[in-house]
Protein backbone atom coordinates (compact mmCIF):
# COMPACT_ATOMS: atom_id res chain seq x y z
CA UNK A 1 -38.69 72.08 14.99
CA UNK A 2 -37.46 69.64 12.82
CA UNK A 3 -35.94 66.49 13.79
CA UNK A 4 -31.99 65.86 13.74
CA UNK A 5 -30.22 64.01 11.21
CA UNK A 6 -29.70 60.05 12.38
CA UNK A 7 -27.93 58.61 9.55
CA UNK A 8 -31.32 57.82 7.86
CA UNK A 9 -32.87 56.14 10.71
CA UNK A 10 -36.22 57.43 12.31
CA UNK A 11 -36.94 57.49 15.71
CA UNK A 12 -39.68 54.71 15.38
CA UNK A 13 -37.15 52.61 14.28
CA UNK A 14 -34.18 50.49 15.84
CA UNK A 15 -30.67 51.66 15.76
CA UNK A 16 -28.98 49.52 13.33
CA UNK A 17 -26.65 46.62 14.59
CA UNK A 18 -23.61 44.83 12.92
CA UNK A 19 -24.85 41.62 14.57
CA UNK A 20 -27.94 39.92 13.87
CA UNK A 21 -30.12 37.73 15.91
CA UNK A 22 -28.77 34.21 16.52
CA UNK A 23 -31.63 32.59 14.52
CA UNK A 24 -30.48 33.42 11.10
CA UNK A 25 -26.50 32.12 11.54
CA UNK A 26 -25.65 28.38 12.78
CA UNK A 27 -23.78 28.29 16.04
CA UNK A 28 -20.64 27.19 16.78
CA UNK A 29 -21.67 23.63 18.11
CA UNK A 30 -24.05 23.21 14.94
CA UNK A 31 -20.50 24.29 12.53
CA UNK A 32 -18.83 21.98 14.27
CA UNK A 33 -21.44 19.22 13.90
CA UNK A 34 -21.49 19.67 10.36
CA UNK A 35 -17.72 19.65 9.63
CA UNK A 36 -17.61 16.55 11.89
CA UNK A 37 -20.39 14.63 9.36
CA UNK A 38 -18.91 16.21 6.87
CA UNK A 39 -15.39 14.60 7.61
CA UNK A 40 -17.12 11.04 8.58
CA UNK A 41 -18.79 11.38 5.39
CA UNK A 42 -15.46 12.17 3.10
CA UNK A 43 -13.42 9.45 5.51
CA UNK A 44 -16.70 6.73 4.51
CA UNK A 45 -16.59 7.77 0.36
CA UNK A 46 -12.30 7.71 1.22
CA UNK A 47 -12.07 3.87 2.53
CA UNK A 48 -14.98 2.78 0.11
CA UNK A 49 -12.84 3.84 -2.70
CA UNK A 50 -9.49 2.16 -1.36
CA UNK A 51 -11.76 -1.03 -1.06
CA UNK A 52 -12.70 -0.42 -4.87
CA UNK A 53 -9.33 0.45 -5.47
CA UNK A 54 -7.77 -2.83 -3.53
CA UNK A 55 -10.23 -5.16 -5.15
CA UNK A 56 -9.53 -4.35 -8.63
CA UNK A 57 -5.86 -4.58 -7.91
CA UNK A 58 -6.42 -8.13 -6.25
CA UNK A 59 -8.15 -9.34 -9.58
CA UNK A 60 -5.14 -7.83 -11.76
CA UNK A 61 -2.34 -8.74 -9.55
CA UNK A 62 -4.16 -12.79 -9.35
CA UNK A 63 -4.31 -12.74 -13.24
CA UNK A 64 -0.58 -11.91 -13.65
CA UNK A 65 0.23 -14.40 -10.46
CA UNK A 66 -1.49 -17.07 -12.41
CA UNK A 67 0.48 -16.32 -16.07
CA UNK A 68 3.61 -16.53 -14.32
CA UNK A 69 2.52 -19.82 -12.27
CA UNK A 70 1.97 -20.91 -15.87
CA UNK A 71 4.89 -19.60 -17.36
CA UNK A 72 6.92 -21.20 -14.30
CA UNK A 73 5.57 -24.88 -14.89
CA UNK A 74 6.05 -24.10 -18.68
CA UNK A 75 9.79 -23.32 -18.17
CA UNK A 76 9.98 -26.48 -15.49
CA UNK A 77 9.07 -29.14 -18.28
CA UNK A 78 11.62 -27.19 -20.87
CA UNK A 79 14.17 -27.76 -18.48
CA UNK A 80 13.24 -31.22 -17.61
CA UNK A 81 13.05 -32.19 -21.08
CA UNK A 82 16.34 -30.35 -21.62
CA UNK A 83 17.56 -32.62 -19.06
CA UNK A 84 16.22 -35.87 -20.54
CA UNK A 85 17.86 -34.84 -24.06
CA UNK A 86 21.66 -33.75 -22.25
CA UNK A 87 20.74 -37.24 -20.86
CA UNK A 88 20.22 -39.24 -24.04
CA UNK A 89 23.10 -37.35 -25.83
CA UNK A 90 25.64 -37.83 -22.75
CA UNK A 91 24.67 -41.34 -22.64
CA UNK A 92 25.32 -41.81 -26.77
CA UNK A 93 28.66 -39.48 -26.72
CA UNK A 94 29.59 -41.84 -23.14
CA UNK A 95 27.50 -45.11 -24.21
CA UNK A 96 26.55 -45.66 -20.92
CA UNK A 97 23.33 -44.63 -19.73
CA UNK A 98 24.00 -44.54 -15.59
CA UNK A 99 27.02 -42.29 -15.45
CA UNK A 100 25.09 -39.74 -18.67
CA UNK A 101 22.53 -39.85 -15.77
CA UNK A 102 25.02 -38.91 -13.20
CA UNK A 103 26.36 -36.24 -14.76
CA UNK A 104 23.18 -34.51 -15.66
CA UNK A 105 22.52 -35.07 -11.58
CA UNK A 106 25.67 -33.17 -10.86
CA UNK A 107 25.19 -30.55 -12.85
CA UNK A 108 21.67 -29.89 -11.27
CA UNK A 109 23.08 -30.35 -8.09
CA UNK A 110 25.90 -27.71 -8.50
CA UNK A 111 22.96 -24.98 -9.96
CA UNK A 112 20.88 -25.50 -7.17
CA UNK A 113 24.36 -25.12 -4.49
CA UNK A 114 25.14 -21.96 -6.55
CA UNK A 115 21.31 -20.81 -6.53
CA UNK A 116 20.80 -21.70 -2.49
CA UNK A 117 23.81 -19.67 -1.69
CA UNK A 118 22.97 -16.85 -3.59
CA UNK A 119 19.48 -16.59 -2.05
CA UNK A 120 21.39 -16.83 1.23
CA UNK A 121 23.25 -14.22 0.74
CA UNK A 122 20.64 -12.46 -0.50
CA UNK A 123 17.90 -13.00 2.76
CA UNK A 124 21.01 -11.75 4.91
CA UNK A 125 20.39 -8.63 3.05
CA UNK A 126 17.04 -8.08 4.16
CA UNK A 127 16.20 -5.37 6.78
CA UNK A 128 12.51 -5.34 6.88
CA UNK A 129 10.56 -2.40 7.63
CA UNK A 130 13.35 -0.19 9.61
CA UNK A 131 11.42 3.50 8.54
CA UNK A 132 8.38 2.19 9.38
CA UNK A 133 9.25 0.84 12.98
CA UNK A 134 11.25 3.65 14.04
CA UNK A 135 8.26 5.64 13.23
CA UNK A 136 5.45 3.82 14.80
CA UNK A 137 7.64 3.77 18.20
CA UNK A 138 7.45 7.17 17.65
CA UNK A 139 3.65 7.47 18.05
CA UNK A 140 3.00 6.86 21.33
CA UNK A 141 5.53 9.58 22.42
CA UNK A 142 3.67 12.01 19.69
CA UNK A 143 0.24 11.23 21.34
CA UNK A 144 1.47 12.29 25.26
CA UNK A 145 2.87 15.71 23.36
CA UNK A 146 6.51 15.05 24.10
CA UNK A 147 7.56 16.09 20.23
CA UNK A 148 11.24 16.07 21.28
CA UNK A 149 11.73 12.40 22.06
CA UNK A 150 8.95 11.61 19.25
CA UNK A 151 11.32 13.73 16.52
């Protein structure tokens, strides 16, 4: 008698399995193990490149802070020497020397009233960060899983 038909497999050998044995595939812990170094790893190459990143801004941003340092003294003695000349010609059109010297005071005096008030004004303008602290009040609420008083 001959033997039945089992899909190709002989009686000598195993029935054929979808699974295989737990040797050949990682397991779940070892997965997660790997994604874990894997996302230290990405986070470590992530902040090294901000610092990169930061640095080379720091050296740009200290160049152009120095040129306008420089270009801010340069304007101060154009103005100063502006100052002296409105001085000498005041004090030739007036021929008197004290009130020429008065006058250019005054007129200094009244740009830097006009100039404080303005940046007044201006610093009662400033909010700060609202966004930012409405969000990070948010957080701790987020954490504890209450997403309606966090939202």
């Amino acid at each position: 008698m001959s033997a039945p038909d089992l899909g190709g497999a002989t009686a000598m050998s195993p029935p054929a399995t979808s699974s295989s044995s737990g040797s050949d595939s990682p397991s779940i812990g070892q997965l997660f193990g790997e994604v874990s170094k894997d996302i230290s790893t990405l986070m470590r190459q992530e902040v090294a490149l901000a610092k990169a990143e930061i640095t080379q801004s720091a050296k740009q941003a200290s160049k152009g802070a120095a040129m306008f340092a420089g270009a801010g003294y340069a304007g101060h003695l154009t103005v100063l020497f502006l100052s002296f000349a409105l001085w000498a010609g005041l004090a030739y059109l007036l021929d008197n020397w004290a009130w020429s010297a008065l006058i250019v005071a005054v007129i200094w005096g009244i740009v830097a009233a006009v100039l404080a008030l303005r940046g007044k004004k201006e610093m009662k303008e400033v909010q700060g960060m609202p966004k930012t602290a409405d969000t990070v009040k948010k957080i701790p609420d987020a954490v504890k899983g209450n997403e309606e008083a966090a939202r």
